[in-house]
Protein backbone atom coordinates (compact mmCIF):
# COMPACT_ATOMS: atom_id res chain seq x y z
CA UNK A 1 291.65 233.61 51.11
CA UNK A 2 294.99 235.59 49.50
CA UNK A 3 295.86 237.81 51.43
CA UNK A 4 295.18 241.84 50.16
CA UNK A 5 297.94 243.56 48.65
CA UNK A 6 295.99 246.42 47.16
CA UNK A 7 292.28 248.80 46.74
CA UNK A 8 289.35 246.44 45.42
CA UNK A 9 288.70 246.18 41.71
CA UNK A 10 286.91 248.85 40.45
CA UNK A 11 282.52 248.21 40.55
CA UNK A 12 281.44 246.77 37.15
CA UNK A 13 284.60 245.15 36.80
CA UNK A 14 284.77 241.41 35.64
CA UNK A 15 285.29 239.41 38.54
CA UNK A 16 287.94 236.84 38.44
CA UNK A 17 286.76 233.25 37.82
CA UNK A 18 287.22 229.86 39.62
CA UNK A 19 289.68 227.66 37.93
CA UNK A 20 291.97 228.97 35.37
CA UNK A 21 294.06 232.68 35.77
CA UNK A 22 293.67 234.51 32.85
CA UNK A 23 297.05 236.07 30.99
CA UNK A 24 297.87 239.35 31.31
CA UNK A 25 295.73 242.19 29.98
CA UNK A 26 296.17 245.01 27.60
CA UNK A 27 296.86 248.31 29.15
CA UNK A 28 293.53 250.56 29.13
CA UNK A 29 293.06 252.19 26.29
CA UNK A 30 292.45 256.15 26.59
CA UNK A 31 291.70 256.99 22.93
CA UNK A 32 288.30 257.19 21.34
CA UNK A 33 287.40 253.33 21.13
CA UNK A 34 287.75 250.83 23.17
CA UNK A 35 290.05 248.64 22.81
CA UNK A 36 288.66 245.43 20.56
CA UNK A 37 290.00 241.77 20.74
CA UNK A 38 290.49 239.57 18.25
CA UNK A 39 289.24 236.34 18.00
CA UNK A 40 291.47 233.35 16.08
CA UNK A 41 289.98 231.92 13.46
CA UNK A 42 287.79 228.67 13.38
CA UNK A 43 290.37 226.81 11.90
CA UNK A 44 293.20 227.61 13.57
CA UNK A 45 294.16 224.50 15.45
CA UNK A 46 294.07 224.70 19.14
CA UNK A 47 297.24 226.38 21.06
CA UNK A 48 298.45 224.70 24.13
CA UNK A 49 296.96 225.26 27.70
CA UNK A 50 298.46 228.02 29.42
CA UNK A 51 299.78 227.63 32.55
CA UNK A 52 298.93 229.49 35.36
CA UNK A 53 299.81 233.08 35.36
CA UNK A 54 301.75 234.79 37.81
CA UNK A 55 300.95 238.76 36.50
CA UNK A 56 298.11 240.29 38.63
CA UNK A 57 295.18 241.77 37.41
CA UNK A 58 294.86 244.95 39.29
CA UNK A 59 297.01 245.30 42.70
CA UNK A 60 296.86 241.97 44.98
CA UNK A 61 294.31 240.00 43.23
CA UNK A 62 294.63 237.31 40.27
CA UNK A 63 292.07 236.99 37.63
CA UNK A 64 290.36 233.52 37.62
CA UNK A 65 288.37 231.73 34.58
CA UNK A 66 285.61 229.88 35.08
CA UNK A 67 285.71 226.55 33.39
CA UNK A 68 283.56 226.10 30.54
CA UNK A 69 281.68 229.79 31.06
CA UNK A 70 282.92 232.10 28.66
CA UNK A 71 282.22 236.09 29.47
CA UNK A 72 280.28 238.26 26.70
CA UNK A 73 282.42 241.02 25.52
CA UNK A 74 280.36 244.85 26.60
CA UNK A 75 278.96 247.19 24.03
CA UNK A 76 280.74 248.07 21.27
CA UNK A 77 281.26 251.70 19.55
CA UNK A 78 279.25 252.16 16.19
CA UNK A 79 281.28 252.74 13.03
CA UNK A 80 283.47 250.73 10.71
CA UNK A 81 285.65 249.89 13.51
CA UNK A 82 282.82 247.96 15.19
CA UNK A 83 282.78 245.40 12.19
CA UNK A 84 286.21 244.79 11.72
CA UNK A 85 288.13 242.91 13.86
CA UNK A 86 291.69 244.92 15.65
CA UNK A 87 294.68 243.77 16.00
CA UNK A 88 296.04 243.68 19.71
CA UNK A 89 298.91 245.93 20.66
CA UNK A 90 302.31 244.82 20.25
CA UNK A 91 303.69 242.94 22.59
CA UNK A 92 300.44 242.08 24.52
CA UNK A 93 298.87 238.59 25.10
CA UNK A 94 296.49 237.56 23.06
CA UNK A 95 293.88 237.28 25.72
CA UNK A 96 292.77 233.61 25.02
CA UNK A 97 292.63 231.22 28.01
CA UNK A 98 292.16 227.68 27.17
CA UNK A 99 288.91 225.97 28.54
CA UNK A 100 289.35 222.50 29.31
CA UNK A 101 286.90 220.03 27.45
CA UNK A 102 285.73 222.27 24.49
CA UNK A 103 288.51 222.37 22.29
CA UNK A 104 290.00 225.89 21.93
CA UNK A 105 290.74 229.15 23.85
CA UNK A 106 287.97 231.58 24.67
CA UNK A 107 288.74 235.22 24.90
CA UNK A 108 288.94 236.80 27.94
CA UNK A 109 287.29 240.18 29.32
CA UNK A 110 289.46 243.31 29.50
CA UNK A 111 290.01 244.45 32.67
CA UNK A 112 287.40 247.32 32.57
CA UNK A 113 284.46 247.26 30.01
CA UNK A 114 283.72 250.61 27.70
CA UNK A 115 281.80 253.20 28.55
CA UNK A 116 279.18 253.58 26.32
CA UNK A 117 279.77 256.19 23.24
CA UNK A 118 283.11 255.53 23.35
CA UNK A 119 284.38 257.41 25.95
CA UNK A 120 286.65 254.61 27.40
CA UNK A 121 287.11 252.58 30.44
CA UNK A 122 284.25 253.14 33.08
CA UNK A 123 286.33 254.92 36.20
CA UNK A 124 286.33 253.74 39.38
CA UNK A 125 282.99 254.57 41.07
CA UNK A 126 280.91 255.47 38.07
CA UNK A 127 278.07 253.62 37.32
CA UNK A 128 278.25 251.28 34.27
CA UNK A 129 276.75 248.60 32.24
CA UNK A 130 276.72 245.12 34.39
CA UNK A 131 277.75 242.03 32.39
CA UNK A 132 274.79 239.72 32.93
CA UNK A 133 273.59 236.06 31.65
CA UNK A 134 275.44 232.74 31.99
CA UNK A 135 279.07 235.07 31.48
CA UNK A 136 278.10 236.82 34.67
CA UNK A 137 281.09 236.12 37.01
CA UNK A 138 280.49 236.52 40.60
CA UNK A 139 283.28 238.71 42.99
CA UNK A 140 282.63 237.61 46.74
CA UNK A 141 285.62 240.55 47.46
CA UNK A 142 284.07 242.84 45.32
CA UNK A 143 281.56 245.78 46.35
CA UNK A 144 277.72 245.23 46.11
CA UNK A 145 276.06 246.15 42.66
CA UNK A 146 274.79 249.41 42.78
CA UNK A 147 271.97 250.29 40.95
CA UNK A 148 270.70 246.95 39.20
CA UNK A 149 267.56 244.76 40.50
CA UNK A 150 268.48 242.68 42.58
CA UNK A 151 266.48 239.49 44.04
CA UNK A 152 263.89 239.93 47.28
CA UNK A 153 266.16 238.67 50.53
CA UNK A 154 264.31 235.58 51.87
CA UNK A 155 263.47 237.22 55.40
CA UNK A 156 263.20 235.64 58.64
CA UNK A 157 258.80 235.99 58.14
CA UNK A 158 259.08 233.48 55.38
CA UNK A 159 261.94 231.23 57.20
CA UNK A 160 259.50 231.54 60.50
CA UNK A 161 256.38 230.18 58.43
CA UNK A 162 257.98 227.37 57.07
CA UNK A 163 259.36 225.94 60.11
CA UNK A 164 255.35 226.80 61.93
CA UNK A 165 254.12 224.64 58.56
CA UNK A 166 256.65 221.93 59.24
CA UNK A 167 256.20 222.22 63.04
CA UNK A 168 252.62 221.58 62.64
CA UNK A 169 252.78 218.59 59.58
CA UNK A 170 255.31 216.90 61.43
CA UNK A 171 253.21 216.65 64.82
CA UNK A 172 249.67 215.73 62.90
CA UNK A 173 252.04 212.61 61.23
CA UNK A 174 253.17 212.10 64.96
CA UNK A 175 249.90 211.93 66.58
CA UNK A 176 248.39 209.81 63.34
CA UNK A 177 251.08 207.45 63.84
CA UNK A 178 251.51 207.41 67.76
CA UNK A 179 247.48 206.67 67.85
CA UNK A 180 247.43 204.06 65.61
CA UNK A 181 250.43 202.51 67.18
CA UNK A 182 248.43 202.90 70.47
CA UNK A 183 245.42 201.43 69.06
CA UNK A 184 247.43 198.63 67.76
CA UNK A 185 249.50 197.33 70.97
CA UNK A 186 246.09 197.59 73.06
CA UNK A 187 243.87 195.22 70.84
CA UNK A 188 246.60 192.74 69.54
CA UNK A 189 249.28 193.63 72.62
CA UNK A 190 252.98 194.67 72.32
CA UNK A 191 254.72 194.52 68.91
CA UNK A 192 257.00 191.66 70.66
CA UNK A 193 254.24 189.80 72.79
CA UNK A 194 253.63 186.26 72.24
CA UNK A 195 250.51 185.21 69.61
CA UNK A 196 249.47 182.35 70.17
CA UNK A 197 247.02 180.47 67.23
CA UNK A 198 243.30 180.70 67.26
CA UNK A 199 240.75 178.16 65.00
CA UNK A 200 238.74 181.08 63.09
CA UNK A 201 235.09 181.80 64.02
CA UNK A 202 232.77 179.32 63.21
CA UNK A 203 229.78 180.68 61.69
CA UNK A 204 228.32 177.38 60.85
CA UNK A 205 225.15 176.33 62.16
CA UNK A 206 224.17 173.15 64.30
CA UNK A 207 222.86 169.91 63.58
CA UNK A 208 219.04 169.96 64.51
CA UNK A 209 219.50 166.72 66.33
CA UNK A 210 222.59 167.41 68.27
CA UNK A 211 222.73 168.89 71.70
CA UNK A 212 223.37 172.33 70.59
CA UNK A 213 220.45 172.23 67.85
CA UNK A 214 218.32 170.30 70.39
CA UNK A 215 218.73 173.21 73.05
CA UNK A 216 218.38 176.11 70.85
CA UNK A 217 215.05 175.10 69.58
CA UNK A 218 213.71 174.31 72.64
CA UNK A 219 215.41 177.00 75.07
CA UNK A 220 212.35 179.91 73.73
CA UNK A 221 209.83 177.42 75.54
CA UNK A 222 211.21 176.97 78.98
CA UNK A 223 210.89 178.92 82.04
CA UNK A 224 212.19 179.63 85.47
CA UNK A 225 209.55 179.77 88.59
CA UNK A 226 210.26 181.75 91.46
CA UNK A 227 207.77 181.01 94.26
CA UNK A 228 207.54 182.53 97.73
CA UNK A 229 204.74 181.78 100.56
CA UNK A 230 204.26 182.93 103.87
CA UNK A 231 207.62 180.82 105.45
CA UNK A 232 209.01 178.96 102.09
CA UNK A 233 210.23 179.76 98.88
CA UNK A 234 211.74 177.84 95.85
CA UNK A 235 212.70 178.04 92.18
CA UNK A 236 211.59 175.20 89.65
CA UNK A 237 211.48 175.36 86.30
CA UNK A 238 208.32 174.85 83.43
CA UNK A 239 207.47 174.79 80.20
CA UNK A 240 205.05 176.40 78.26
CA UNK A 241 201.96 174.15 76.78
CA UNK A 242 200.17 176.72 74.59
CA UNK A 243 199.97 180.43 73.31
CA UNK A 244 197.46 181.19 76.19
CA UNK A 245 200.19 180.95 78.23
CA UNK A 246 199.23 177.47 79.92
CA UNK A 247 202.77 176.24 81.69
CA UNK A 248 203.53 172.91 83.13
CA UNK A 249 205.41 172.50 85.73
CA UNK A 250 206.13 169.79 89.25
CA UNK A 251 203.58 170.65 91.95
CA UNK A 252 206.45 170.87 94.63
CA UNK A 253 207.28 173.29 92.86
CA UNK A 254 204.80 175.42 93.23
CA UNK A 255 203.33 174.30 97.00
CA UNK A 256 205.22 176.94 98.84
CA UNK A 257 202.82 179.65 97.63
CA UNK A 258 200.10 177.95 99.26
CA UNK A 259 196.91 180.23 98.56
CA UNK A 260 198.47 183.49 99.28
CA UNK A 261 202.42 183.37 97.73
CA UNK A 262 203.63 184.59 94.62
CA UNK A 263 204.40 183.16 91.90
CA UNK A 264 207.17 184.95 89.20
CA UNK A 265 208.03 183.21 85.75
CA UNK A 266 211.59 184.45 83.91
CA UNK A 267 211.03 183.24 80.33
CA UNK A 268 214.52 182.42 78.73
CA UNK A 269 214.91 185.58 76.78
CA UNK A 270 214.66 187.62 80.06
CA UNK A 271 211.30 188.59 80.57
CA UNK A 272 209.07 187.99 83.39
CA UNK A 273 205.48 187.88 84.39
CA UNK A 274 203.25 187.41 87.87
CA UNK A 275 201.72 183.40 87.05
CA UNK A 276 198.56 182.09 89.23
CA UNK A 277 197.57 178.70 90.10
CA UNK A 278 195.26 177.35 87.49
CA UNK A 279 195.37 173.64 88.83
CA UNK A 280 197.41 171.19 91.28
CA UNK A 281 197.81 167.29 92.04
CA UNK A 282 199.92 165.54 94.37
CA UNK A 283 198.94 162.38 93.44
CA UNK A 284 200.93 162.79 90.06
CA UNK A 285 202.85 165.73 91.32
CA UNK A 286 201.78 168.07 88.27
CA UNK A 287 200.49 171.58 88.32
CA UNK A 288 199.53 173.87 86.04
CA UNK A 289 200.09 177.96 85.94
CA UNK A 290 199.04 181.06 83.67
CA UNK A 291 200.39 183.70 82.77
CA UNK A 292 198.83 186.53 81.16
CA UNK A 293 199.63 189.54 78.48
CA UNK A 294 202.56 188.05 77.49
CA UNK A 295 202.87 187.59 73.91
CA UNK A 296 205.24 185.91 71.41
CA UNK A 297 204.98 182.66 73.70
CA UNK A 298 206.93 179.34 71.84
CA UNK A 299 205.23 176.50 73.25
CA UNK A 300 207.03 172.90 73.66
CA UNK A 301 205.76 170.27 71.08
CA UNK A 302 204.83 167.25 72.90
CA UNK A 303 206.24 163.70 71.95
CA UNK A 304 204.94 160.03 72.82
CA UNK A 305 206.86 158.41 75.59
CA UNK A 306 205.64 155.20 75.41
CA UNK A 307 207.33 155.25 72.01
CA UNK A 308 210.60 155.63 73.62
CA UNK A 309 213.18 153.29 73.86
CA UNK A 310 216.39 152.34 76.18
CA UNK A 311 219.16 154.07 75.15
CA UNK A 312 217.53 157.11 73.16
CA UNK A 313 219.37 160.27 73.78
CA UNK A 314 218.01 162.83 75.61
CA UNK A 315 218.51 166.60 76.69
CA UNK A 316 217.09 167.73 80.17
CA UNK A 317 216.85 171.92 80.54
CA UNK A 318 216.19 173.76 83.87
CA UNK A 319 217.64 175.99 86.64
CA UNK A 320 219.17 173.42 88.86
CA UNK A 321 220.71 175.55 91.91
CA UNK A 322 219.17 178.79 90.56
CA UNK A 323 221.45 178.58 87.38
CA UNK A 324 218.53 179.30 84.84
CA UNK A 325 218.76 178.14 81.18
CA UNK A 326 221.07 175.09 82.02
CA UNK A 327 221.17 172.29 79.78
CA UNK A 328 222.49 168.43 80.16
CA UNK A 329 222.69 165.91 78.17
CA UNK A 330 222.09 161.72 78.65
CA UNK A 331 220.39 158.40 77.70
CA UNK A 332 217.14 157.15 78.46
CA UNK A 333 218.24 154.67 81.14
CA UNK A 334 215.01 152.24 82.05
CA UNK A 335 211.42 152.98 81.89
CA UNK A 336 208.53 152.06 84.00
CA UNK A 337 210.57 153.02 87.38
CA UNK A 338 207.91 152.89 90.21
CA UNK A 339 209.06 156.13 91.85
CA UNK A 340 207.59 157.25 94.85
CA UNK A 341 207.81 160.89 96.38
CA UNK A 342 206.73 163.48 98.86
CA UNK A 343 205.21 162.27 101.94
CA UNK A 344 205.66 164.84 103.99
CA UNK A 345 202.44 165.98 105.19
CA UNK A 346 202.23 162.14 106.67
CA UNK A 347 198.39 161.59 105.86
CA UNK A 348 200.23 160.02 102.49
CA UNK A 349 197.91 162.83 100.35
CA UNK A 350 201.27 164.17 99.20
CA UNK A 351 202.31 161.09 97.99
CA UNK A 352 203.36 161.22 94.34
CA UNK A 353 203.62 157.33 92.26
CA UNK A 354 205.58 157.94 88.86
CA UNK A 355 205.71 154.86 86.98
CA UNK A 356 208.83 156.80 85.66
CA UNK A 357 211.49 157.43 82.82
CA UNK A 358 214.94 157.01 84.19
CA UNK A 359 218.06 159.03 82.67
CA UNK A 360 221.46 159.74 83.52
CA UNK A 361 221.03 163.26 82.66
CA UNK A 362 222.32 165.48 85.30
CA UNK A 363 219.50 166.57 86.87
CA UNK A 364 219.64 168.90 90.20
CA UNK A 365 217.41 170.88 92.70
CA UNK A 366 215.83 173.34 90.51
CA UNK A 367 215.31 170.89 87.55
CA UNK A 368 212.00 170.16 88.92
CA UNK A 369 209.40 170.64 86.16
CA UNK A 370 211.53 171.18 83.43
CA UNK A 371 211.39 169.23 80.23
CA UNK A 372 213.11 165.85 79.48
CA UNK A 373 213.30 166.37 75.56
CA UNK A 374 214.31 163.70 72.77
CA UNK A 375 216.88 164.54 69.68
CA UNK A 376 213.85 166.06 67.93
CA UNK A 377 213.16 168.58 70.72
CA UNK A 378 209.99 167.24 71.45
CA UNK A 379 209.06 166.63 75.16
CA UNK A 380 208.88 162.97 76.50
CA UNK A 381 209.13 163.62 80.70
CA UNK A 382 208.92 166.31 83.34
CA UNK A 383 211.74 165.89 85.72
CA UNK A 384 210.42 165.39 88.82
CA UNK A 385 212.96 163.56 91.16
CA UNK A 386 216.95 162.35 91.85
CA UNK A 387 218.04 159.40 93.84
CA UNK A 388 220.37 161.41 95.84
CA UNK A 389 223.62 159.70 97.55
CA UNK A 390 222.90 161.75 101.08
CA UNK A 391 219.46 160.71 101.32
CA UNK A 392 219.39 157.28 99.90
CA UNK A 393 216.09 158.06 97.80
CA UNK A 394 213.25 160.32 97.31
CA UNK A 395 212.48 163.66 95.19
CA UNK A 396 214.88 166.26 94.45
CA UNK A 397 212.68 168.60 96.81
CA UNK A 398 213.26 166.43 99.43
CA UNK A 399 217.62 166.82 99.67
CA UNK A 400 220.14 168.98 98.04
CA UNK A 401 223.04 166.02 97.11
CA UNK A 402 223.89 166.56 93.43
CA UNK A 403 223.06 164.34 90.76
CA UNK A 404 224.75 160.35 90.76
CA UNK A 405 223.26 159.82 87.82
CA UNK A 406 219.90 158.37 88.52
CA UNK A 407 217.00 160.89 87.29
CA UNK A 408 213.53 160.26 86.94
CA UNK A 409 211.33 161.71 84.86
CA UNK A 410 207.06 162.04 84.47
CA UNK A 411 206.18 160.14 81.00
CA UNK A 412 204.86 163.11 78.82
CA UNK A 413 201.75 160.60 78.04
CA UNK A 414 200.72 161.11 81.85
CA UNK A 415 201.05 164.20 82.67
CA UNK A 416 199.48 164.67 79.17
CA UNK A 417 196.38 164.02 80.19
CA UNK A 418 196.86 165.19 83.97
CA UNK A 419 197.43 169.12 82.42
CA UNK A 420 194.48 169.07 79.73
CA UNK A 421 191.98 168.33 83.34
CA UNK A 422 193.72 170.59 85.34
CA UNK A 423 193.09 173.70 82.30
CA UNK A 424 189.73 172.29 81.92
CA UNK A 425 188.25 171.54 85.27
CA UNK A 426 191.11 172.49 88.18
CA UNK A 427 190.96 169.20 89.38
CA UNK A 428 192.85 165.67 87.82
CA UNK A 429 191.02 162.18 88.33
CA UNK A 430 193.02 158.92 89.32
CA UNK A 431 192.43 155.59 87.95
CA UNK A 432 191.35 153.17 90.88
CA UNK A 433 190.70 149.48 91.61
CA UNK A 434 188.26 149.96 94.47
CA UNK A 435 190.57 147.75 96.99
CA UNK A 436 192.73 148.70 99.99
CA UNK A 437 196.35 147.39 99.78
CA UNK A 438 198.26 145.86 102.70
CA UNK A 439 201.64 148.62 102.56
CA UNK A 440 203.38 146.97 104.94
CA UNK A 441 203.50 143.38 103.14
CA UNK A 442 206.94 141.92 102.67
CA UNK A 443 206.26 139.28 100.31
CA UNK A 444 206.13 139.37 96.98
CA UNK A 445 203.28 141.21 95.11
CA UNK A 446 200.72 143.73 96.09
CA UNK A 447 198.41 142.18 98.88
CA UNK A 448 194.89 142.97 99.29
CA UNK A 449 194.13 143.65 103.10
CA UNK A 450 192.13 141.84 105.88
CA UNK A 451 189.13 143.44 107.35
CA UNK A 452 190.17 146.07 109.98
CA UNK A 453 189.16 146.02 113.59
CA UNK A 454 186.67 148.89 112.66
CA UNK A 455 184.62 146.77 110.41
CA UNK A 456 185.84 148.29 107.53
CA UNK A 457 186.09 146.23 104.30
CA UNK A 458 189.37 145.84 102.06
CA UNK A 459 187.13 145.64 99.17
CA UNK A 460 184.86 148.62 97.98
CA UNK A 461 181.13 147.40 97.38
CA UNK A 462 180.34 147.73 93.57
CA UNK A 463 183.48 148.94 93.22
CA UNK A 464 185.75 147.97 90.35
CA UNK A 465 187.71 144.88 92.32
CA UNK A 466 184.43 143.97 93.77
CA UNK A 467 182.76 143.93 90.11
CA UNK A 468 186.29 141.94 88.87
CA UNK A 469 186.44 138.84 91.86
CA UNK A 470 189.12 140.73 93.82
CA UNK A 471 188.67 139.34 97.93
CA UNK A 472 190.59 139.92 101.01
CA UNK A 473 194.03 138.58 101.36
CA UNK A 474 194.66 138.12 97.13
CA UNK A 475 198.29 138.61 96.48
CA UNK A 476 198.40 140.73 92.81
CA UNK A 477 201.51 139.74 91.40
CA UNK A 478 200.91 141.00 87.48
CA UNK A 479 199.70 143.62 85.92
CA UNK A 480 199.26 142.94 82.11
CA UNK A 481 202.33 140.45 82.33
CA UNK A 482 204.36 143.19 83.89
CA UNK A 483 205.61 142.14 87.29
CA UNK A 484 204.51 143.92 90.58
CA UNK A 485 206.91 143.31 93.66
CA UNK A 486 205.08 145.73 96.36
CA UNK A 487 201.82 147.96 96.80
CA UNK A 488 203.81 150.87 95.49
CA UNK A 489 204.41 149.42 92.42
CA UNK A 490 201.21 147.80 91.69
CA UNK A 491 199.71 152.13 92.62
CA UNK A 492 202.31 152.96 89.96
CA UNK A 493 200.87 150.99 87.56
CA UNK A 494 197.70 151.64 87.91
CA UNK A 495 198.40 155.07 87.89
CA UNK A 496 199.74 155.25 84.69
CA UNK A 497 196.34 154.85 82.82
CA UNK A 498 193.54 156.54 82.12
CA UNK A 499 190.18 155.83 84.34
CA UNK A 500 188.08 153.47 82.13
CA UNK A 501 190.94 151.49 80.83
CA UNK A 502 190.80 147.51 81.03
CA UNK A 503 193.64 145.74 82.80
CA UNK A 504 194.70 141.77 83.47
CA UNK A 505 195.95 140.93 86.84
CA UNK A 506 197.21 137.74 87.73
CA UNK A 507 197.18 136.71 91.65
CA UNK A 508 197.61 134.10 93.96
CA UNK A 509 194.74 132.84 96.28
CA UNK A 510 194.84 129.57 98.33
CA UNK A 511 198.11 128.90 96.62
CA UNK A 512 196.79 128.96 93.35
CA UNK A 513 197.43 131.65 90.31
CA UNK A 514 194.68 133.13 88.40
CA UNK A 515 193.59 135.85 86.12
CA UNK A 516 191.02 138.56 86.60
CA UNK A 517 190.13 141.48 84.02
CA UNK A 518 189.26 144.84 86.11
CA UNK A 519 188.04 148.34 84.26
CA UNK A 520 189.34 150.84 86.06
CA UNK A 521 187.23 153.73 88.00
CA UNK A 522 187.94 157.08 88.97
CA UNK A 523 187.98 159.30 91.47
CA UNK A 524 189.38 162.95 91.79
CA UNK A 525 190.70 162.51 95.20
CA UNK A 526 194.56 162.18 96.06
């Protein structure tokens, strides 16, 4: 700032302006009437720019225009003076200050404005009128207006709002912004972690007659056993047979209950039931169970497995190892496998002969009972027993190796017929030929025994071999044109019709091959 060479500029005063010093000013006038300028005419050509001016307005303080903002002159006096324009004293500057960029000089205001009336120049101190508008020229050195309006001060209340407002906005849009980015790095990870691509979900469904579509619709129909006696207990699995809740299942598998066990089913949504014995045969290894107030039951449609051929694929379902719900997939390997199995009792009463489906289905302990089911989900076997590569051979109750590959499977024709006489009466029947076979033969063929030291004979009186020719000592080497190789296979056979059924044997007696038909009997024993 200039440095102060004098007393302030009177209040009410015009204040200089930024940009161009105005010329020097007429003295004050003390008469009657203020002092009037004169403006040029409109077309008098424009003078040249003034320079700077180097006269002070007032003690220590030049007078500054500001550009392009002329000042409005104050009141003026009434009379005939007011209308008619005064010449300026002699020798005084006109009082025009160019403005740049409009074309012509603007006058400039005296140094002190009228009083009104007429009285002259306002002194210093008094209270006058305050040029206002867009001419208003603003003094930072001068003294505060007295006695005008002036605008409300912005106090530190409204300044201490604002900031709470902002304070506030600003940490909502943090918090919005910090959660989301939260949200974001903990489902999809850091902005910068590795993605790596993903096939989108498949909604699709399954063809019926692939694995998945073979398992789904047969999954609602299979169950999980848990039986426990008074010193054993085991898992199996079963199926159900009808909406009286009827389920099929091995009869190893259920043995360990004996007549006072338990006996739990877990269907394959999760729900379980208390199941009783309704009927049991070792012969063919079957039994049957019930369950009861269970509704919604999906039974198992059964197929026709003599209508099934090498080669057809197959799906086995269980709980192999406890691991309920499991499903495998194969082939139908062979059929008509002469599979023997249990035997532990010793009397041979637990002896199951399964003229049997072979797959390479993995099947494993806990498999037992559970459905062997073709591409249509229709059931064609029960699994009933592995060839294991610890034991050599035998059920799947009998070891705990894993599966090689070699399953075998009830034909869903047998047991069939064994489950509708075990709902109906308890008790199966067993096709029979009425002879007594020589176990221990190591030829070829099935050999009828000798008479035993006891007097007992190999042939039953007015039994069905008796009634057919069959004598001591025959060698039955066919069955229907279907080769027999031991007494186990020729049971097998046999087994796998129904009592009543007609059958041609070929055998060799004397050295010589004939031909017999036999009817077969029945009898409900083991």
């Amino acid at each position: 700032m200039p440095p102060s060479a004098g007393p302030l500029p009177p209040y009410g005063a015009p204040a200089p302006a930024a940009g161009y010093p105005s010329a020097p000013q007429a003295p004050p006038h003390t008469g009657g009437e203020p002092p009037h300028l004169t403006a040029p005419a409109e077309a008098a050509p424009p003078g040249p720019a003034a320079g700077p001016s180097a006269e002070p307005d007032g003690p220590g303080h030049p007078l500054l225009a500001k550009s392009g903002a002329p000042q409005a002159p104050g009141p003026q006096a009434s009379g005939p003076q007011a209308s008619a324009p005064q010449p300026a004293p002699e020798g005084a500057d006109p009082g025009f200050v160019p403005v740049p960029g409009d074309g012509g000089p603007r006058p400039t205001t005296p140094p002190h404005a009228a009083a009104p009336g007429g009285q002259g120049p306002v002194p210093p101190g008094a209270h006058g009128p305050v040029p206002h508008g867009a001419w208003q020229q603003y003094d930072p050195w001068s003294a505060p207006l007295q006695g005008g309006p002036a605008a409300p001060p912005r106090g530190p209340r409204n300044r201490r709002g604002l900031l709470a407002v902002g304070a506030v906005a600003l940490a909502l849009l943090a918090g919005g912004v910090g959660g989301g980015v939260g949200a974001y790095v903990e489902r999809y990870g850091g902005i910068n972690d590795i993605k790596l691509p993903q096939a989108a979900d498949d909604a699709g469904g399954r063809r019926p007659d692939s694995v998945a579509g073979i398992a789904q619709a047969a999954l609602p129909g299979v169950v999980t056993l848990h039986v426990r006696g008074n010193a054993e207990q085991g898992t199996g699995t079963g199926f159900v047979l009808d909406r009286q809740g009827h389920i099929l299942t091995n009869n190893h598998v259920v043995e360990p209950a004996g007549t006072g066990g338990e006996i739990s089913v877990t269907f394959s949504g999760g729900q379980t039931a208390k199941a009783k014995v309704v009927g049991q045969d070792g012969g063919y290894d079957l039994a049957v169970v019930q369950v009861e107030g269970v509704t919604g039951l999906r039974a198992l449609p059964l197929g026709n497995s003599d209508s099934v051929r090498v080669g057809d694929p197959v799906v086995a379902i269980g709980a192999p190892f406890d691991l309920a719900n499991t499903v495998t997939s194969g082939i139908i390997s062979a059929k008509q496998r002469p599979i023997t199995a249990g035997g532990e009792k010793g009397d041979g009463s637990d002896v199951s002969y399964v003229d049997a489906l072979q797959t390479d289905a993995p099947i494993n302990p806990g498999n037992s009972g559970g459905p062997l089911v073709d591409a249509r989900a229709r059931v064609i076997g029960i699994n009933s027993a592995i060839r294991a590569a610890d034991t050599g051979s035998g059920s799947e109750s009998g070891g705990q190796g894993g599966s090689i590959g070699l399953g075998f499977a009830i034909p869903i024709n047998q047991a069939k017929r064994v489950a509708e006489e075990l709902i109906n009466t308890g008790r199966a029947t067993h096709p029979v030929i009425g002879v007594t076979l020589e176990m221990e033969y190591a030829g070829d063929g099935a050999r009828v025994s000798e008479p035993s030291k006891g007097g007992k004979q190999p042939v039953t009186p007015g039994g069905p071999g008796a009634k057919a020719g069959l004598r001591a000592g025959d060698v039955i080497t066919e069955v229907d044109g279907a080769a027999v190789h031991s007494g186990e296979e020729l049971i097998v056979k046999i087994r796998s019709h129904r009592p009543g059924d007609t059958l041609l044997l070929t055998l060799q007696r004397g050295g010589k091959q004939q031909s017999v038909r036999l009817r077969l009997g029945s009898s409900t024993a083991g």
